[in-house]
Protein backbone atom coordinates (compact mmCIF):
# COMPACT_ATOMS: atom_id res chain seq x y z
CA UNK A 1 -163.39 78.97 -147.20
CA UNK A 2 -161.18 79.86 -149.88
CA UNK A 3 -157.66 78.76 -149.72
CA UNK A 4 -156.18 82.54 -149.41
CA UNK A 5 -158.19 82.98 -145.86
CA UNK A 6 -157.75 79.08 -144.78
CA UNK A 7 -153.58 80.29 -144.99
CA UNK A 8 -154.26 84.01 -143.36
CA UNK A 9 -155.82 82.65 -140.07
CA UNK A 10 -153.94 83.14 -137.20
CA UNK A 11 -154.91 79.19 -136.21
CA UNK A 12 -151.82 77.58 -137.55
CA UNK A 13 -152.77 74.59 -135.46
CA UNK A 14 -156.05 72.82 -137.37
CA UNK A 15 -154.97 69.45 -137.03
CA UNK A 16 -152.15 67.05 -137.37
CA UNK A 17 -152.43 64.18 -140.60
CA UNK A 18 -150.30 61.88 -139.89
CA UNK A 19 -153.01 59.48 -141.45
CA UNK A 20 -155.89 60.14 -143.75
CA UNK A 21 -158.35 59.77 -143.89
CA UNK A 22 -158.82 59.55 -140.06
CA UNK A 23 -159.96 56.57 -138.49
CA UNK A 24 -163.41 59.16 -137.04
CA UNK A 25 -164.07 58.46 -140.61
CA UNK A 26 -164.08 54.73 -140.59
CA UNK A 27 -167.38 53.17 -140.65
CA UNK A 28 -168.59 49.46 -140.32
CA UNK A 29 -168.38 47.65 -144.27
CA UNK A 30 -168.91 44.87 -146.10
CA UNK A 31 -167.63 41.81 -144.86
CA UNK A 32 -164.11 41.35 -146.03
CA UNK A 33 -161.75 38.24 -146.16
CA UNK A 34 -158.18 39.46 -146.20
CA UNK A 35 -157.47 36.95 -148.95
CA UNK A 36 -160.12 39.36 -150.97
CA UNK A 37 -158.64 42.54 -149.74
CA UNK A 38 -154.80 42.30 -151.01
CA UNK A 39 -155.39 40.08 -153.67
CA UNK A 40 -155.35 43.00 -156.37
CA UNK A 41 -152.12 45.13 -153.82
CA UNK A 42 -148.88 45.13 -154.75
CA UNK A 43 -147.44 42.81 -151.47
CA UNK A 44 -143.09 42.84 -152.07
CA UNK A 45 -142.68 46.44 -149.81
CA UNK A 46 -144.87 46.38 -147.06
CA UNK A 47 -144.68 48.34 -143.46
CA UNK A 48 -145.67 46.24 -140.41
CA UNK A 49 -146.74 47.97 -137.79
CA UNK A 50 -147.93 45.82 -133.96
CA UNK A 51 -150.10 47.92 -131.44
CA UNK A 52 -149.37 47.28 -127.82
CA UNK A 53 -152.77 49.20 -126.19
CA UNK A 54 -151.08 49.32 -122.61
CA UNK A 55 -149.13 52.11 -120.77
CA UNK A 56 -148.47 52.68 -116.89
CA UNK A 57 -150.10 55.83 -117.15
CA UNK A 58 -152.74 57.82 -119.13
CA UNK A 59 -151.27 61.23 -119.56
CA UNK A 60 -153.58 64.45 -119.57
CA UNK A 61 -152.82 64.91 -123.38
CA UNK A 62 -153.40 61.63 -124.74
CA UNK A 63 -156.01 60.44 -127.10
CA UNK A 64 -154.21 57.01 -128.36
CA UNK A 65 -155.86 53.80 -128.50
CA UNK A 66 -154.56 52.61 -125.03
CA UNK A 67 -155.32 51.60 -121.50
CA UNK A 68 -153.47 52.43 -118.09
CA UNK A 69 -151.53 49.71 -116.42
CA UNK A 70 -153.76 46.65 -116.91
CA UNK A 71 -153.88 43.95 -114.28
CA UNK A 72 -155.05 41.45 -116.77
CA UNK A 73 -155.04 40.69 -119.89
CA UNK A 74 -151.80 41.35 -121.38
CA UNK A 75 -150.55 37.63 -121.91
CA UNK A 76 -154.07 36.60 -123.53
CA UNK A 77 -153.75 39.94 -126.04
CA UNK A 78 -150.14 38.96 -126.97
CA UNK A 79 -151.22 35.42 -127.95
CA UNK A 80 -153.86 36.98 -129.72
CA UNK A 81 -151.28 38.83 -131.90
CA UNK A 82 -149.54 35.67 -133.08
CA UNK A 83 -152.87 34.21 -134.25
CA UNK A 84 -153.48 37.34 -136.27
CA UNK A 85 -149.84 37.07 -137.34
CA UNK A 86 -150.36 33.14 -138.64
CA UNK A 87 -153.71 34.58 -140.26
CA UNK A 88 -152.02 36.55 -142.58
CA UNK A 89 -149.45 34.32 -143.95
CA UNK A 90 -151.91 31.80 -144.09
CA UNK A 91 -154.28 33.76 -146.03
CA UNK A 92 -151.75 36.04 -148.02
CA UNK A 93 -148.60 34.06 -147.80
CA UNK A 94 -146.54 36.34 -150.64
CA UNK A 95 -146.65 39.27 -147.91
CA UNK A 96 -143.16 40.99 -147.71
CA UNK A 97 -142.42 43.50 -145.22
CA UNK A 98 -139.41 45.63 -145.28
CA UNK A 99 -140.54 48.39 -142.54
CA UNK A 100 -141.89 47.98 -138.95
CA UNK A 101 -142.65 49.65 -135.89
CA UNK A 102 -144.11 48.88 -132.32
CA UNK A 103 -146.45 51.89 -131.19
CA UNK A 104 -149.04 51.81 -128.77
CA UNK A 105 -149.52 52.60 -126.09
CA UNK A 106 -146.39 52.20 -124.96
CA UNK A 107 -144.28 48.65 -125.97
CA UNK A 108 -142.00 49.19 -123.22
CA UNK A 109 -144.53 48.80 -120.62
CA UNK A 110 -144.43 45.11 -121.46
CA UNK A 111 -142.16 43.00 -119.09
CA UNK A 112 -138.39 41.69 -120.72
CA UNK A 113 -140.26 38.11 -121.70
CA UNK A 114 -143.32 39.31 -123.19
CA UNK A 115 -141.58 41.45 -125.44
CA UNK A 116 -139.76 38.90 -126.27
CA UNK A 117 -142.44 36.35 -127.09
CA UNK A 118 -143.59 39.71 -129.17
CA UNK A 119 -140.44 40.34 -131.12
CA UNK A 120 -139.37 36.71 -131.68
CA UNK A 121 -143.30 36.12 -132.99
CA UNK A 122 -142.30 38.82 -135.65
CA UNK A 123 -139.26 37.11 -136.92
CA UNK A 124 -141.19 33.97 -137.07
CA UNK A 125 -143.72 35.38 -139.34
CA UNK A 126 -141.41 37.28 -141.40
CA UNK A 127 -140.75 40.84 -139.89
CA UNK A 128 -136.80 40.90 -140.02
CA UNK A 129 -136.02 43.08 -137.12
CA UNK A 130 -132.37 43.11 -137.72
CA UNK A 131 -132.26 43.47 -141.44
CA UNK A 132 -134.58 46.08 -141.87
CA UNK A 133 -135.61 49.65 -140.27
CA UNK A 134 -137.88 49.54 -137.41
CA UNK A 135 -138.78 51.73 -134.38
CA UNK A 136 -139.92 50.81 -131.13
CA UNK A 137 -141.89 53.63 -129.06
CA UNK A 138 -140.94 53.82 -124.70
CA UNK A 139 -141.26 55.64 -122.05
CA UNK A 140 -138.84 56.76 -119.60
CA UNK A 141 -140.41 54.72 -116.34
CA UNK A 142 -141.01 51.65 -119.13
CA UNK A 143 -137.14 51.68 -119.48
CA UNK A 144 -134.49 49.64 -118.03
CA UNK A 145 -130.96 47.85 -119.07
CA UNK A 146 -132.55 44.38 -119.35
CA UNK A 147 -135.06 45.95 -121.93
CA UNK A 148 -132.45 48.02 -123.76
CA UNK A 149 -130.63 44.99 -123.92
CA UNK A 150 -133.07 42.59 -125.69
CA UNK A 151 -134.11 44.87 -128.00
CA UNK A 152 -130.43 45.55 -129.13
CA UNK A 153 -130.22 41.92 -129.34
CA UNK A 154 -133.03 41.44 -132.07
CA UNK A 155 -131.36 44.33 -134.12
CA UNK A 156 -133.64 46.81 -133.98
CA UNK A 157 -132.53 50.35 -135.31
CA UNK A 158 -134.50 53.06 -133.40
CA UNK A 159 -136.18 53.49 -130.07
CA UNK A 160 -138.31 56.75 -129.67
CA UNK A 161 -138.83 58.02 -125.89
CA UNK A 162 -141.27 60.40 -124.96
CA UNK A 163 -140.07 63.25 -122.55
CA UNK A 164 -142.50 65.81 -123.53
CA UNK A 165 -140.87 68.19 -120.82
CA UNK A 166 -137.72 68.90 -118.73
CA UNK A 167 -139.88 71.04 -116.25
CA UNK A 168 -141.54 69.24 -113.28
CA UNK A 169 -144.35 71.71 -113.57
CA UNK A 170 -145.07 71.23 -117.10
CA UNK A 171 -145.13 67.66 -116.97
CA UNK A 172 -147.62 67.60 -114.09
CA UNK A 173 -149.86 70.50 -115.83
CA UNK A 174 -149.77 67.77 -118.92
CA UNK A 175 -151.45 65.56 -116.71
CA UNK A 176 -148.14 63.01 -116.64
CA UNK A 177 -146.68 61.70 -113.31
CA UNK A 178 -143.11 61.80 -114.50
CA UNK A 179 -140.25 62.16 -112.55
CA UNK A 180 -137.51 64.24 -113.70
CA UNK A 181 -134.70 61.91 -112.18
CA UNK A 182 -136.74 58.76 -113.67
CA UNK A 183 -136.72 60.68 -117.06
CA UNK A 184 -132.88 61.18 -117.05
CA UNK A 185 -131.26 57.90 -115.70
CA UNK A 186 -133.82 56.81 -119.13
CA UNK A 187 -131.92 58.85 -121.81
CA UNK A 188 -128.65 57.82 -120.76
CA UNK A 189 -129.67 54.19 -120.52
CA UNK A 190 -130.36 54.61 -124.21
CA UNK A 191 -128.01 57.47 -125.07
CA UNK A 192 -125.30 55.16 -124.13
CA UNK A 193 -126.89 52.05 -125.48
CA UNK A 194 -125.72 49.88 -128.80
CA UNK A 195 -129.01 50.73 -130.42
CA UNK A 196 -128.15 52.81 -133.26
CA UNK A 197 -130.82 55.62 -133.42
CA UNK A 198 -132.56 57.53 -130.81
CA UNK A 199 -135.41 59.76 -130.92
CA UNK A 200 -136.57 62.21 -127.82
CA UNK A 201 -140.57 63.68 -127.83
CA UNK A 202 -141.23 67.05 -126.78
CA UNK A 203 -144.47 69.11 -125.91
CA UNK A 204 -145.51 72.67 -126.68
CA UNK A 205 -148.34 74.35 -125.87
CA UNK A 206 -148.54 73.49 -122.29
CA UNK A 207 -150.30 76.23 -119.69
CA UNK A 208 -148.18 78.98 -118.81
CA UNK A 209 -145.32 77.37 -120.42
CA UNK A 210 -142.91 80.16 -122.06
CA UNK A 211 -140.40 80.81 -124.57
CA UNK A 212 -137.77 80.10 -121.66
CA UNK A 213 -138.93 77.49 -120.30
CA UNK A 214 -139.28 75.11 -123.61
CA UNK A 215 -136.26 76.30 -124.53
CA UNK A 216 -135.07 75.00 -121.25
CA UNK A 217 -136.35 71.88 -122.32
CA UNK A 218 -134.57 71.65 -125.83
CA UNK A 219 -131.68 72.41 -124.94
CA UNK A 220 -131.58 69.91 -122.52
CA UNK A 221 -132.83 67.54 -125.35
CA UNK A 222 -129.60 68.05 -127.29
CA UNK A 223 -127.14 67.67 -124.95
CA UNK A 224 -127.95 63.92 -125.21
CA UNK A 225 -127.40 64.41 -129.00
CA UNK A 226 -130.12 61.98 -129.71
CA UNK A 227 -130.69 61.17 -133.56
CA UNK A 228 -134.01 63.19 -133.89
CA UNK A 229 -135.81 65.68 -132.07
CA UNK A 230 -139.38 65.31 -132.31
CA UNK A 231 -141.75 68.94 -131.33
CA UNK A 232 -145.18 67.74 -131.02
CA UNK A 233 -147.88 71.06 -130.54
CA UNK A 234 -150.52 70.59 -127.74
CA UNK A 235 -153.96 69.37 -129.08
CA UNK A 236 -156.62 69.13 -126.40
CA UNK A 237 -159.25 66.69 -127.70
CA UNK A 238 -162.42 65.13 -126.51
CA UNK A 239 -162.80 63.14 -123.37
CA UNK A 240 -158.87 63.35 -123.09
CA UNK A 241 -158.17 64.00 -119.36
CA UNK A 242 -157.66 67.45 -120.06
CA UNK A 243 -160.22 67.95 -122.13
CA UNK A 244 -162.42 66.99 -119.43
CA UNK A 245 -160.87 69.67 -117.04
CA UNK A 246 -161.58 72.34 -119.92
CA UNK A 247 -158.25 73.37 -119.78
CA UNK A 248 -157.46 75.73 -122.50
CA UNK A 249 -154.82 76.28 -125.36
CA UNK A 250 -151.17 77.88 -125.07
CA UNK A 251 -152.08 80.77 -126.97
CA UNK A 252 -148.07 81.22 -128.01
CA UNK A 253 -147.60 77.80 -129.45
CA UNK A 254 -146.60 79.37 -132.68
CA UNK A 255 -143.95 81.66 -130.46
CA UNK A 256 -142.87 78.28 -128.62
CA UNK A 257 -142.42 76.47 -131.99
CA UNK A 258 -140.39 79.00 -133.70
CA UNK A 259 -137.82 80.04 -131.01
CA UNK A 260 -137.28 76.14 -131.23
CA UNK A 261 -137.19 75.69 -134.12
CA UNK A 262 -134.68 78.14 -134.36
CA UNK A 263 -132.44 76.54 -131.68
CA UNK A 264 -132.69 73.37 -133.40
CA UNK A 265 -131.24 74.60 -136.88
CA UNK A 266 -127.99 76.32 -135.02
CA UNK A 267 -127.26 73.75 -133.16
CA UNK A 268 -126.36 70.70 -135.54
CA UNK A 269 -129.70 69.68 -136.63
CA UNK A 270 -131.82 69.93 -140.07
CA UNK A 271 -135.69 70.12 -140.36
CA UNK A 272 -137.59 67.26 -142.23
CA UNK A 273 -140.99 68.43 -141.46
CA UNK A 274 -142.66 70.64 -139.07
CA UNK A 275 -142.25 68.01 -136.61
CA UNK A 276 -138.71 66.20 -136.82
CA UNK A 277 -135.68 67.38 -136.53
CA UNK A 278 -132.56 65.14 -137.62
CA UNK A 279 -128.82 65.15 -136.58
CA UNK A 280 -127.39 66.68 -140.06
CA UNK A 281 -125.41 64.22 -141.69
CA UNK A 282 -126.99 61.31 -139.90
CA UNK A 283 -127.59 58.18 -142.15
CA UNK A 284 -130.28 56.04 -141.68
CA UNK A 285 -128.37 53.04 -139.94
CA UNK A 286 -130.31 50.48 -141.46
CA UNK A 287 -131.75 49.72 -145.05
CA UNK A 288 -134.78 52.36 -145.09
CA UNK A 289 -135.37 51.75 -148.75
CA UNK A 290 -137.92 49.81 -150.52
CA UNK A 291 -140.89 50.63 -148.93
CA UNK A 292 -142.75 53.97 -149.56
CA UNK A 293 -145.15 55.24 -147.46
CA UNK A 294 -147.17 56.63 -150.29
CA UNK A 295 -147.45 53.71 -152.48
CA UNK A 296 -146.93 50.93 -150.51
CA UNK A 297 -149.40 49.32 -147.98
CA UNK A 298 -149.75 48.34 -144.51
CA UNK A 299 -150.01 45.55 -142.66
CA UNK A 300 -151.41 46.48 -138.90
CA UNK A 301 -151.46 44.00 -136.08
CA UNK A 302 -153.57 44.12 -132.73
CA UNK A 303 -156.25 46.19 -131.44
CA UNK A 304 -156.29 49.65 -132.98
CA UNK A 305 -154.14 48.87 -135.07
CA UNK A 306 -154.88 50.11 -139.52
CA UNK A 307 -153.88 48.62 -142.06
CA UNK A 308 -154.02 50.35 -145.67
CA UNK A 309 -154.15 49.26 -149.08
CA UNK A 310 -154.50 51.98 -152.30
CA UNK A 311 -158.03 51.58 -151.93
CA UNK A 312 -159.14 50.53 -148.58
CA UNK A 313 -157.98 51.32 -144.98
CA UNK A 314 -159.05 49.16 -142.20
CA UNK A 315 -158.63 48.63 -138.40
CA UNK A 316 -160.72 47.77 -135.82
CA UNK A 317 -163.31 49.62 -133.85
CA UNK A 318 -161.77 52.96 -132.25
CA UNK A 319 -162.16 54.86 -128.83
CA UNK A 320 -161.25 57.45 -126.64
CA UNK A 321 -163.00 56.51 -123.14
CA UNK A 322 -161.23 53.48 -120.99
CA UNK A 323 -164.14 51.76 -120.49
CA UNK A 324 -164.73 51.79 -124.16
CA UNK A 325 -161.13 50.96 -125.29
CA UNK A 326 -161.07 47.89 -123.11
CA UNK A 327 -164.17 46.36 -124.63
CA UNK A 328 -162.19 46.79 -127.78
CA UNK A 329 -159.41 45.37 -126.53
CA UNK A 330 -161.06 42.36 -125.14
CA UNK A 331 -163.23 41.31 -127.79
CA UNK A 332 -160.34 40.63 -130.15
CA UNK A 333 -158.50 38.98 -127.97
CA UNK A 334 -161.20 36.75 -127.88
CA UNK A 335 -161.68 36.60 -131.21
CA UNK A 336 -161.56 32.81 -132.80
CA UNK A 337 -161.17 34.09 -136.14
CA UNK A 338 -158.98 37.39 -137.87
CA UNK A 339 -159.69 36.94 -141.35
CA UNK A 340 -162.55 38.82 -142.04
CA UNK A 341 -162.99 42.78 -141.59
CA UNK A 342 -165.68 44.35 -140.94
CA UNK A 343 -164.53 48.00 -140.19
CA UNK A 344 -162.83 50.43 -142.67
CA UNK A 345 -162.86 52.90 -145.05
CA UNK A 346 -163.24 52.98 -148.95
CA UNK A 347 -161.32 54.88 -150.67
CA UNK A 348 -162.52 56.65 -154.33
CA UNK A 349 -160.10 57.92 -156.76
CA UNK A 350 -160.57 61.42 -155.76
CA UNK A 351 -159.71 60.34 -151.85
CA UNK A 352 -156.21 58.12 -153.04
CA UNK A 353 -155.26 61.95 -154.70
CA UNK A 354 -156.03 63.83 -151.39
CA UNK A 355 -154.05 61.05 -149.70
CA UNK A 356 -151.02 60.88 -152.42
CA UNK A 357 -150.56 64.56 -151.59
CA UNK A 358 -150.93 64.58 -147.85
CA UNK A 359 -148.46 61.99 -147.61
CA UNK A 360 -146.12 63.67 -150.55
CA UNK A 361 -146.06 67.03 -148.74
CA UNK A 362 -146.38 66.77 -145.38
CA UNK A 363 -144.42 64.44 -142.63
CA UNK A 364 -141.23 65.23 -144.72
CA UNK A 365 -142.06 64.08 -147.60
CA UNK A 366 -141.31 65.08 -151.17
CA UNK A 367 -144.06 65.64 -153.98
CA UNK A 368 -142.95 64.14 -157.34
CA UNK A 369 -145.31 65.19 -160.06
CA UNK A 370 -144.43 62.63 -162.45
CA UNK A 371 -145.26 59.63 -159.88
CA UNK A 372 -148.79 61.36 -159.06
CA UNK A 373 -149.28 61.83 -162.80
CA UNK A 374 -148.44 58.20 -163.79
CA UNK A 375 -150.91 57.17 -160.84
CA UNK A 376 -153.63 59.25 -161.60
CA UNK A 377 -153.34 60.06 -165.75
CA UNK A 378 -153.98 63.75 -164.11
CA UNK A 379 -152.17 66.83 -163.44
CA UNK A 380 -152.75 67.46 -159.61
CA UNK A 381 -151.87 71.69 -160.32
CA UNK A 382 -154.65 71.77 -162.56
CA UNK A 383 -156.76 69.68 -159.44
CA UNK A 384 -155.97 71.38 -156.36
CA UNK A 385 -155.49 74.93 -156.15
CA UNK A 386 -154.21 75.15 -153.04
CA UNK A 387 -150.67 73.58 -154.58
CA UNK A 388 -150.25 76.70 -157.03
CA UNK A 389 -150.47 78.56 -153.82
CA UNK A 390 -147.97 77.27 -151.71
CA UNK A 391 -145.62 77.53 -155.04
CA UNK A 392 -146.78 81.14 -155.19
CA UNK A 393 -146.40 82.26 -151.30
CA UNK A 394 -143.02 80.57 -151.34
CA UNK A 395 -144.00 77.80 -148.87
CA UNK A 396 -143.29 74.59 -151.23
CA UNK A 397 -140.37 75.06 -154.41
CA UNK A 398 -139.18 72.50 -156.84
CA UNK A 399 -136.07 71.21 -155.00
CA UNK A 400 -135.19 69.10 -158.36
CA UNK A 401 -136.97 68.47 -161.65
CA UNK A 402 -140.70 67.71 -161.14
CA UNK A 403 -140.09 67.10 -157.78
CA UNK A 404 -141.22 69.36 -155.16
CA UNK A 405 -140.96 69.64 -150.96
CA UNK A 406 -142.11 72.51 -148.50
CA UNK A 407 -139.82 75.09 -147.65
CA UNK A 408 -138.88 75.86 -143.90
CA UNK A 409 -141.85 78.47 -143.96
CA UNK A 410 -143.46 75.97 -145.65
CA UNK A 411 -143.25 73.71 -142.59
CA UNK A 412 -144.74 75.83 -140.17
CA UNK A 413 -147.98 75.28 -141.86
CA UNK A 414 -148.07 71.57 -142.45
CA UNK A 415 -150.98 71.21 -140.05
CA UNK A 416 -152.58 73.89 -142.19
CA UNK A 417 -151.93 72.28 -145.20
CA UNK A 418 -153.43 68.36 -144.25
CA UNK A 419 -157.09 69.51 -143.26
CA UNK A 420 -157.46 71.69 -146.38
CA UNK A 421 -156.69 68.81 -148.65
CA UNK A 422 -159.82 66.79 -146.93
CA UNK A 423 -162.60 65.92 -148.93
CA UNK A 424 -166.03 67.39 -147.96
CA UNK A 425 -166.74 63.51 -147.68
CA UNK A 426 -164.13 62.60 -145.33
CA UNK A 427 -165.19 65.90 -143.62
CA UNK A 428 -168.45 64.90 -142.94
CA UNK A 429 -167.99 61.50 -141.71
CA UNK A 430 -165.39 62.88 -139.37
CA UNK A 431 -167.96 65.74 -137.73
CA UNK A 432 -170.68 62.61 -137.61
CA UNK A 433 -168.68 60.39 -135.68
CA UNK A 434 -170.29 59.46 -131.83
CA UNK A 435 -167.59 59.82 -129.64
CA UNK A 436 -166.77 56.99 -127.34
């Protein structure tokens, strides 16, 4: 499909990159020692990022790497973390991290002492939670005063909470057992908390939701002036509980989107990517420099977990179905050994381009020409036509010299924009992939 019909489809929603290539593409590799793998990667500005596979609930929507209120298990997969942690500074002790985050899952659905066996381990092996920026993801029935408070204690900057609606009956037609009451006593726990930065998740998309009724929802949203605003689009995906059910797509997510969007912008906050929107004039609390989510790699701890180098992403094993996920889960926890890799992706010169610019124009990021050229020895206008054509339609403009970034139009079409940058390649490992 040429690039002029991929843009004048009225399917603005072909999938969100907030990685690439996916992990569908991953396939088992060569045996890898991690000494081997960042031995030739530039190690001074690394993220860190720990995945907590455990949440009190499975919601309708959700095709993360997780499993629903385990009564086992949990203590053994912690312990398993710090021996991956010790693995890598004993195999790559020059490893310097100056970004983190706790996904999952949910981290919150840990108890007050095991999360903080799991932040202190992080300190110990050189994540500085209070000196640098980090996030930790929650839930509102995860989230109480004794939690708030520990993780204010170890410094951390931002805690993201996932409301996805205001309305009782859109929460239960996402599949998500939340109660409304639950939901607020959560937000004010952390609106009025020391931690510096808050984010709130919202959904669109859901059945029968409307116009109104989201914009019930964000308004409510920013009366708690939270930092960011997150507006996350509906996908239903395989052997998700709602994909199961069949249930079928908001037609009017683009209506939804806009008429928040919309909101958003007149009422104190700015637009960093089709997704976020920021207080304007926030600053970032804490030092969010040095690492660069382009350039830089990735260190990823636990089951499910990637880590990325320039050339080669790795994680382990990935699933949708519980039954599937916990097998994961519980061989690495009973793993003796985390130094080799076996599972992962290499990445060619052509697929480090595709991934330079889906990371430099999408998520809120900025495309600077002369970094890609001095990467590459290429010109990446004369590469990929579809660039010249978001200059041309007046959805990306040179906000400064050589550097360029997505206008608010622009925006709307960001998960447009990732899948036509995918390789044929990465396409076709993606469409062969055995769901599990």
């Amino acid at each position: 499909m040429k690039i002029k019909e991929i843009f004048e489809t009225e399917d603005f929603y072909q999938g969100y990159t907030y990685s690439y290539p996916h992990k569908l593409a991953y396939r088992t590799v060569v045996e890898k020692s991690l000494s081997e793998i960042w031995s030739t990667q530039k190690q001074d500005s690394l993220f860190y990022y720990v995945h907590i596979p455990f949440c009190e609930m499975r919601c309708g929507f959700c095709n993360l790497f997780t499993v629903a209120n385990p009564k086992e298990g949990v203590k053994l997969y912690l312990e398993s973390i710090h021996k991956e942690m010790q693995t890598y500074r004993n195999e790559v002790p020059s490893l310097n991290f100056k970004n983190f985050a706790i996904g999952g899952g949910t981290p919150t659905f840990l108890n007050v002492e095991e999360l903080n066996f799991l932040l202190d381990g992080m300190n110990k092996f050189g994540v500085n939670t209070s000196k640098y920026y980090g996030s930790i993801e929650a839930s509102p029935k995860t989230l109480n005063q004794e939690k708030i408070e520990l993780i204010e204690s170890f410094g951390v900057a931002r805690l993201s909470l996932g409301i996805q609606s205001w309305k009782e009956e859109e929460v239960k037609a996402l599949g998500r057992p939340q109660n409304i009451i639950d939901t607020e006593k959560a937000v004010n726990l952390l609106a009025q908390s020391k931690i510096p930065e808050f984010n709130l998740d919202l959904i669109y998309g859901v059945k029968e939701q409307t116009v109104e009724s989201f914009l019930y929802s964000v308004e409510k949203t920013i009366s708690f002036a939270p930092t960011e605003i997150f507006l996350y689009p509906l996908y239903l995906r395989q052997l998700t509980g709602l994909g199961k059910k069949g249930v079928k797509d908001n037609t009017n997510r683009q209506q939804l989107y806009l008429a928040a969007r919309d909101k958003l912008l007149s009422s104190g906050y700015e637009q960093t990517s089709m997704r976020c929107f920021r207080k304007t004039g926030t600053d970032y609390t804490k030092n969010n420099e040095g690492y660069n989510n382009i350039l830089d790699g990735m260190i990823g701890i636990g089951a499910g977990a990637r880590s990325y180098t320039s050339d080669f992403h790795y994680s382990t094993d990935y699933a949708v179905a519980k039954k599937e996920i916990k097998t994961i889960i519980d061989t690495y926890s009973q793993k003796e050994s985390y130094e080799k890799i076996v599972h992962g992706i290499n990445l060619d010169e052509d697929e480090q381009k595709r991934r330079f610019l889906i990371k430099s124009i999408t998520d809120g990021g900025i495309f600077d020409v002369s970094i890609y050229e001095k990467t590459f020895k290429s010109n990446a206008f004369n590469e990929f036509e579809i660039l010249n054509y978001l200059i041309e339609n007046e959805l990306m403009k040179e906000v400064k010299n050589n550097i360029f970034r997505l206008t608010l139009k622009g925006m709307c079409y960001e998960d447009v924009i990732g899948p036509a940058l995918y390789s044929s390649k990465t396409i076709n490992l993606i469409n062969q992939y055995s769901w599990k």
